[in-house]
C-alpha atoms as a PDB file:
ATOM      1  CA  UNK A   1      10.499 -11.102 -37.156  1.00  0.00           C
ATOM      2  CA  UNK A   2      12.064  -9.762 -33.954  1.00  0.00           C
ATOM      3  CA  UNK A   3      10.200  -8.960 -30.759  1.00  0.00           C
ATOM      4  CA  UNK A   4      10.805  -5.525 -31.354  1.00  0.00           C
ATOM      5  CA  UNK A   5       9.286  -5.541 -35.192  1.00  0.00           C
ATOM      6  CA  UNK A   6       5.924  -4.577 -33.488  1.00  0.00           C
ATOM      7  CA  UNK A   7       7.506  -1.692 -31.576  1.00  0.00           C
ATOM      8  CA  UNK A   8       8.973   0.017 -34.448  1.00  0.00           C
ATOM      9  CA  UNK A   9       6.097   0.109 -36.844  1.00  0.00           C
ATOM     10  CA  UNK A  10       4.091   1.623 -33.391  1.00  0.00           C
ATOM     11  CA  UNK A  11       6.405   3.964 -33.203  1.00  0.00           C
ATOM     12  CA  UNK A  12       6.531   5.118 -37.070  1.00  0.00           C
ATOM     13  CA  UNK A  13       2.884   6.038 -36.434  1.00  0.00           C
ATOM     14  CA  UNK A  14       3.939   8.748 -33.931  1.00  0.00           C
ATOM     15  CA  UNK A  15       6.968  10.184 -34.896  1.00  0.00           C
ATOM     16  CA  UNK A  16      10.038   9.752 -37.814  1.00  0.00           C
ATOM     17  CA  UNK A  17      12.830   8.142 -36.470  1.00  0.00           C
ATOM     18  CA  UNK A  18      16.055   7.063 -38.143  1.00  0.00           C
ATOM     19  CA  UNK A  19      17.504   4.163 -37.950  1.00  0.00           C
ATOM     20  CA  UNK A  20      20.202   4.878 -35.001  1.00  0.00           C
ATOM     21  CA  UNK A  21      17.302   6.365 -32.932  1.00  0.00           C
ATOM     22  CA  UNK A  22      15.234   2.779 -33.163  1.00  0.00           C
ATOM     23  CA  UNK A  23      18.268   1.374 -32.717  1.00  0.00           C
ATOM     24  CA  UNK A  24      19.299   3.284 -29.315  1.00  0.00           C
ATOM     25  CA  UNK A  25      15.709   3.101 -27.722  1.00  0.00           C
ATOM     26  CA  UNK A  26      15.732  -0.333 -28.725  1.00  0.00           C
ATOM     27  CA  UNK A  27      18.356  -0.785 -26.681  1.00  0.00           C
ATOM     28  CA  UNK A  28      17.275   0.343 -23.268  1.00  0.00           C
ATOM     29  CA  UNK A  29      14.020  -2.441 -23.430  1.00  0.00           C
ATOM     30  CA  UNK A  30      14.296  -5.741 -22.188  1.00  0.00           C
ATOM     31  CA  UNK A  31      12.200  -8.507 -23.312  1.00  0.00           C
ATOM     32  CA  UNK A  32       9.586 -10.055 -20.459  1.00  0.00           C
ATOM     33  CA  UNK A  33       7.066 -12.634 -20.116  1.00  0.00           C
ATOM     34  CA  UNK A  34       3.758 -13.198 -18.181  1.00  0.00           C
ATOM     35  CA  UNK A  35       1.963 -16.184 -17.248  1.00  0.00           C
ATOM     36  CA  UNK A  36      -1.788 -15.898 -17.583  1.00  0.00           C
ATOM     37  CA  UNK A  37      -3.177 -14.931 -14.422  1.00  0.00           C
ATOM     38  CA  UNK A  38       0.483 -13.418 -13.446  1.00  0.00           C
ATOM     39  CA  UNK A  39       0.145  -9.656 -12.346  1.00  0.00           C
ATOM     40  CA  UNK A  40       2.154  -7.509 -13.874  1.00  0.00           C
ATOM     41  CA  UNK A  41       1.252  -4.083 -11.147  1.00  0.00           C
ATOM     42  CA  UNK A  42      -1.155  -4.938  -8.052  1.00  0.00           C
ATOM     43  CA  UNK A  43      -2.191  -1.898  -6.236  1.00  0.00           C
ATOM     44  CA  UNK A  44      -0.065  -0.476  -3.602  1.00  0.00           C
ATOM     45  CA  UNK A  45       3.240  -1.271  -5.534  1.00  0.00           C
ATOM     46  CA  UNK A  46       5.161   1.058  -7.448  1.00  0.00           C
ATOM     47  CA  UNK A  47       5.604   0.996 -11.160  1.00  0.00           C
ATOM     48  CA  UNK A  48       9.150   2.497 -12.772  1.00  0.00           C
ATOM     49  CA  UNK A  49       8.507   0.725 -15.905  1.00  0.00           C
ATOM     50  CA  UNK A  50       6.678   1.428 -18.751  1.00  0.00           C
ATOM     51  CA  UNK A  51       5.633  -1.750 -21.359  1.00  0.00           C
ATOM     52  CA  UNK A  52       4.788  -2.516 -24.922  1.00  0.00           C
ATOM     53  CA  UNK A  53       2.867  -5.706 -25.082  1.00  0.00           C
ATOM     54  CA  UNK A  54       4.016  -7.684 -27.859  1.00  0.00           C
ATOM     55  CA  UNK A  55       0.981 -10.796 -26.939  1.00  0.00           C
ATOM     56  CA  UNK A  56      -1.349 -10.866 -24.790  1.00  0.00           C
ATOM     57  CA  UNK A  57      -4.762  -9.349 -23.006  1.00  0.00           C
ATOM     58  CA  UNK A  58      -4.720  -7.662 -19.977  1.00  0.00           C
ATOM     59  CA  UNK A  59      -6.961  -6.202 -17.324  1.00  0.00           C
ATOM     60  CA  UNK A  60      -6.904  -2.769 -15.060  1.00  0.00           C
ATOM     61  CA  UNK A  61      -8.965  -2.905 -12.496  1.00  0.00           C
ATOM     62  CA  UNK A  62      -9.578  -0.999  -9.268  1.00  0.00           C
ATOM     63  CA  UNK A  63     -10.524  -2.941  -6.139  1.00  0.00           C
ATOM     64  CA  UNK A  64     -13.772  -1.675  -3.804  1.00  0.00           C
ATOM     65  CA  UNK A  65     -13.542  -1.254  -0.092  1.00  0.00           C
ATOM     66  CA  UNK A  66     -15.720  -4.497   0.322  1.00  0.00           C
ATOM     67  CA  UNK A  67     -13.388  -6.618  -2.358  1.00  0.00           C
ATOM     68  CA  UNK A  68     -15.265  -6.087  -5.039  1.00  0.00           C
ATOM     69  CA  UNK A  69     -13.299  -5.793  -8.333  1.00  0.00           C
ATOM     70  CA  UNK A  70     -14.142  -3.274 -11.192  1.00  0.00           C
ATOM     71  CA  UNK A  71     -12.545  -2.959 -14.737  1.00  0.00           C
ATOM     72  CA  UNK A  72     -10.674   0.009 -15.709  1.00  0.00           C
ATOM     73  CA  UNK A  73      -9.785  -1.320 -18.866  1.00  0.00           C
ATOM     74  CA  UNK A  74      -8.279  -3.927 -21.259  1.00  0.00           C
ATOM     75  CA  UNK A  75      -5.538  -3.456 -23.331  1.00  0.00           C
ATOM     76  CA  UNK A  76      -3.887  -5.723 -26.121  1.00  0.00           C
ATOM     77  CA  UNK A  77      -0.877  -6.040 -28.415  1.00  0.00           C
ATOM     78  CA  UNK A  78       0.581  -3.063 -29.254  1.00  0.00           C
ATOM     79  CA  UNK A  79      -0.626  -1.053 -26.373  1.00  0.00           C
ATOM     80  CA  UNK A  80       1.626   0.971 -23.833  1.00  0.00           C
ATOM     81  CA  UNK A  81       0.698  -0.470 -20.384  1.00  0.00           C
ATOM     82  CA  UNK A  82       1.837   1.528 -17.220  1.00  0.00           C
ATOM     83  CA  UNK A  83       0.419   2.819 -14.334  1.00  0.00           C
ATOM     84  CA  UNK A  84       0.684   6.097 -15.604  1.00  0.00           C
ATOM     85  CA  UNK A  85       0.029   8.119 -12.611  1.00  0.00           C
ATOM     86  CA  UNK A  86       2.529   6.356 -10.205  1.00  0.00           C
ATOM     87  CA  UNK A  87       4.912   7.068 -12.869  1.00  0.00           C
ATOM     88  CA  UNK A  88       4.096  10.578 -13.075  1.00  0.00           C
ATOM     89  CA  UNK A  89       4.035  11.484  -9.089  1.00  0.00           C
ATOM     90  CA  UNK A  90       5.990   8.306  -7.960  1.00  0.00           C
ATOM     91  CA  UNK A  91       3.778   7.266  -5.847  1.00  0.00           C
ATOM     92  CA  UNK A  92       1.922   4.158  -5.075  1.00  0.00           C
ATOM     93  CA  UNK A  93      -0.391   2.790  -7.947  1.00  0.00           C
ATOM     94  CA  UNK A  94      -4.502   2.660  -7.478  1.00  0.00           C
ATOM     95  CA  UNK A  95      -5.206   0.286 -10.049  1.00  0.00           C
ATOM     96  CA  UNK A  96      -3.873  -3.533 -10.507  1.00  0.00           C
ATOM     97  CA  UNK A  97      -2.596  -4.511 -14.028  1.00  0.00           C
ATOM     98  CA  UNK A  98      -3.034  -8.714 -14.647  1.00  0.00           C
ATOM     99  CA  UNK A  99      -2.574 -10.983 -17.596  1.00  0.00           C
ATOM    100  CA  UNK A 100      -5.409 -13.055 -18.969  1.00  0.00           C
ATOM    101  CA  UNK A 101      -3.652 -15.140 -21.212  1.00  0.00           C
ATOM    102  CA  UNK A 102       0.174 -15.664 -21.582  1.00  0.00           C
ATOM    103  CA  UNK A 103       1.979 -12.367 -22.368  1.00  0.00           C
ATOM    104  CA  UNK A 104       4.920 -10.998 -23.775  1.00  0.00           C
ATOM    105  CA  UNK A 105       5.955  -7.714 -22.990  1.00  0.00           C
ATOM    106  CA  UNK A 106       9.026  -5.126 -23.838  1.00  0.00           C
ATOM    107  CA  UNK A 107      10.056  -2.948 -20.313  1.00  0.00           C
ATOM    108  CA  UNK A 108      11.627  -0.054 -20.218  1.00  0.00           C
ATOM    109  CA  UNK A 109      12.987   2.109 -17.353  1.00  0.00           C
ATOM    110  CA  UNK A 110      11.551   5.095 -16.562  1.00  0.00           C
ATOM    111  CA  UNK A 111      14.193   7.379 -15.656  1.00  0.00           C
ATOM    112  CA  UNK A 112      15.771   6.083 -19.371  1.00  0.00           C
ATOM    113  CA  UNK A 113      13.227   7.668 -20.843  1.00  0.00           C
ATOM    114  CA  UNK A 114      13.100  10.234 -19.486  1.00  0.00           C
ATOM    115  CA  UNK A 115      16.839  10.909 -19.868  1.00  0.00           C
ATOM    116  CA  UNK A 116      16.456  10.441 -23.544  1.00  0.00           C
ATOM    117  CA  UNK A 117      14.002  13.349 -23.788  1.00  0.00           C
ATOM    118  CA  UNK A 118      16.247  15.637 -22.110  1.00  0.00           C
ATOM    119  CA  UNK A 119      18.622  14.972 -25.153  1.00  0.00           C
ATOM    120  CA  UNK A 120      16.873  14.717 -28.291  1.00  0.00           C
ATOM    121  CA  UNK A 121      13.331  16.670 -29.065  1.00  0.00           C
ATOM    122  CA  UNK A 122      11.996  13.521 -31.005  1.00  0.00           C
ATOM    123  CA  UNK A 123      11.559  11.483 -27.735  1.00  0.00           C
ATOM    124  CA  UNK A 124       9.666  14.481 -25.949  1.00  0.00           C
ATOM    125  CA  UNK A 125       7.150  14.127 -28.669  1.00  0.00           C
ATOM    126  CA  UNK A 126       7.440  10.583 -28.927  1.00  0.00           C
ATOM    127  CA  UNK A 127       6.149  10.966 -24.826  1.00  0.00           C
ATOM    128  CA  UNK A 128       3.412  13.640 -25.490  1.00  0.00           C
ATOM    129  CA  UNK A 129       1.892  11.417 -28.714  1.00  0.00           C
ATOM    130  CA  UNK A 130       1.596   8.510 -26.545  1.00  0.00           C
ATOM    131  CA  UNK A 131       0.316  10.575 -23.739  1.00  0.00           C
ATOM    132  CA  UNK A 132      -2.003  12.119 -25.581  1.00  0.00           C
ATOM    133  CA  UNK A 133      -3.139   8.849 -26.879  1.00  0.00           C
ATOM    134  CA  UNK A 134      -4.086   7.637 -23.360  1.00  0.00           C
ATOM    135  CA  UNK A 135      -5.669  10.546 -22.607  1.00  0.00           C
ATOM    136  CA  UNK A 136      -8.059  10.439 -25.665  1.00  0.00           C
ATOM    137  CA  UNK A 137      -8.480   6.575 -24.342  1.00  0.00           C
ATOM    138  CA  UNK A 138      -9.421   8.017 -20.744  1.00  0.00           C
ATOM    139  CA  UNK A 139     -11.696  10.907 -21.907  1.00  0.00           C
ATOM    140  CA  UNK A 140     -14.151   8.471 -24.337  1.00  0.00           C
ATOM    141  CA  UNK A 141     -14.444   5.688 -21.453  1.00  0.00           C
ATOM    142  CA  UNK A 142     -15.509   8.616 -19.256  1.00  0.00           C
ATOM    143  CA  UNK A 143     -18.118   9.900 -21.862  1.00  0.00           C
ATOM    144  CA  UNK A 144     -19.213   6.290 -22.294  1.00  0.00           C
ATOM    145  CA  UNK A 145     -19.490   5.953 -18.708  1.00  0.00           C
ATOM    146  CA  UNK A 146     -21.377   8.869 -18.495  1.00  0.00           C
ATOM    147  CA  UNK A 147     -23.596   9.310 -21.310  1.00  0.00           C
ATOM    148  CA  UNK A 148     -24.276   5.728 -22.892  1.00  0.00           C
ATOM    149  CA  UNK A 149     -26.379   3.030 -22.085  1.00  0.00           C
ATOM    150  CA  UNK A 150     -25.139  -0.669 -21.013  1.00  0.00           C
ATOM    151  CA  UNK A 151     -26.014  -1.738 -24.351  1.00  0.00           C
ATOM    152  CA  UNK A 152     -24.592   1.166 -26.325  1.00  0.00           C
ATOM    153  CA  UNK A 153     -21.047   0.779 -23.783  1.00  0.00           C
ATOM    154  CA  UNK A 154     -20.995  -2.676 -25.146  1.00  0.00           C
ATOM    155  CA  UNK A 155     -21.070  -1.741 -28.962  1.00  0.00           C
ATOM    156  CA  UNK A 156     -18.166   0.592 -27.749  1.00  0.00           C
ATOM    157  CA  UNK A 157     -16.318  -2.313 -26.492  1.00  0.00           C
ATOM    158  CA  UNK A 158     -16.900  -4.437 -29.462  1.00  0.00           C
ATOM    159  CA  UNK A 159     -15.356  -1.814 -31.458  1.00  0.00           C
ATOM    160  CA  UNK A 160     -12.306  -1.056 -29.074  1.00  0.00           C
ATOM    161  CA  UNK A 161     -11.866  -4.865 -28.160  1.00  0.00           C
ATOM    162  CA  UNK A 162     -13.807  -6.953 -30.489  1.00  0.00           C
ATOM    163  CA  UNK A 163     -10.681  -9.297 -31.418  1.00  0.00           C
ATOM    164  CA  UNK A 164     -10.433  -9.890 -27.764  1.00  0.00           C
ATOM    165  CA  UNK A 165     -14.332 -10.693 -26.985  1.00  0.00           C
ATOM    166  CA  UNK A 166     -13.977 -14.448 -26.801  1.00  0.00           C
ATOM    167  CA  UNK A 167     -10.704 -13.845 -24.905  1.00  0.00           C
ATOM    168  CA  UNK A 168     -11.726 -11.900 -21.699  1.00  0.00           C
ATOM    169  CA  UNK A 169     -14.239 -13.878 -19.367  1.00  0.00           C
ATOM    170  CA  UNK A 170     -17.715 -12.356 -19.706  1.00  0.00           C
ATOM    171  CA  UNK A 171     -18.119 -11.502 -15.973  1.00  0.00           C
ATOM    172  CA  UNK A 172     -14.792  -9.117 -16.671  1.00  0.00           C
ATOM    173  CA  UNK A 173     -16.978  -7.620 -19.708  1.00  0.00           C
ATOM    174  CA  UNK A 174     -19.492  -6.805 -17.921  1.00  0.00           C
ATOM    175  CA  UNK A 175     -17.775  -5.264 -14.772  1.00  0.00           C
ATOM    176  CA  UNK A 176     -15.825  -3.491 -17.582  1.00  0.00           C
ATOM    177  CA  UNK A 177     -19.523  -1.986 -18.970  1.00  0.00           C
END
């Protein structure tokens, strides 16, 4: 199985592609690896990439005024990780992005993208689907936040992360909750 085995069958969730279009966006990603511990965005620095994590756990996390660190949220194999803000405005990123075990990651370049939905329609929606997907992520973690009790956030987790529970460090969890 090649790295990008994982990306295609993500991507046949979202949209029909043929075989020339997998082959084409396959194309403009390069294959990149993490160290655990390794950050792959620390806020302040700007992000023109967009990844697929092939392996790995990672944490988003803000930092406070007085150091203090608190968790955005985790994401996994098969996930899109960006800092999808800076992208959007090109601007500096808020949050930090770090590996908590050794990752593998596909990159590609923004502006690639970008130029590819300006050609075909099926890369437009390919963007909305998996903007819309992070947006549904963003709008639950807010109603947790703001409705749910500690204990009821952490069934929440369990169900979002559960395979990575004995992965991420319990003082991450519960910054995270």
């Amino acid at each position: 199985m090649n790295a990008f085995t994982a990306l295609h069958s993500f991507l046949d969730k979202l949209v029909t592609l043929t075989e020339a279009q997998k082959a084409h966006f396959t194309d403009l990603f390069t294959v990149t690896t993490l160290a655990k511990g390794d950050h792959l965005l620390r806020a302040g620095d700007r992000m023109p990439y967009i990844y697929f994590s092939l392996s790995g756990c990672f944490r988003m996390y803000y930092s406070t005024y007085d150091g203090k660190e608190r968790i955005k949220s985790f994401c996994a194999a098969n996930d899109f990780i960006t800092s999808y803000s800076a992208l959007l405005t090109d601007s500096p990123s808020l949050f930090s992005i770090q590996a908590l075990q050794p990752a593998s990651l596909l990159r590609i370049y923004y502006p690639d993208l970008l130029a590819l939905t300006a050609v075909d329609p099926v890369w437009e929606r390919l963007a909305r689907r998996i903007s819309e997907g992070l947006y549904l992520k963003k709008e639950r973690r807010e109603m947790q936040l703001l409705t749910l009790s500690a204990e009821d956030r952490y069934r929440c987790f369990l169900d979002e992360f559960g395979v990575l529970e004995n992965e991420i460090p319990q003082y991450y969890i519960a910054s995270y909750l």
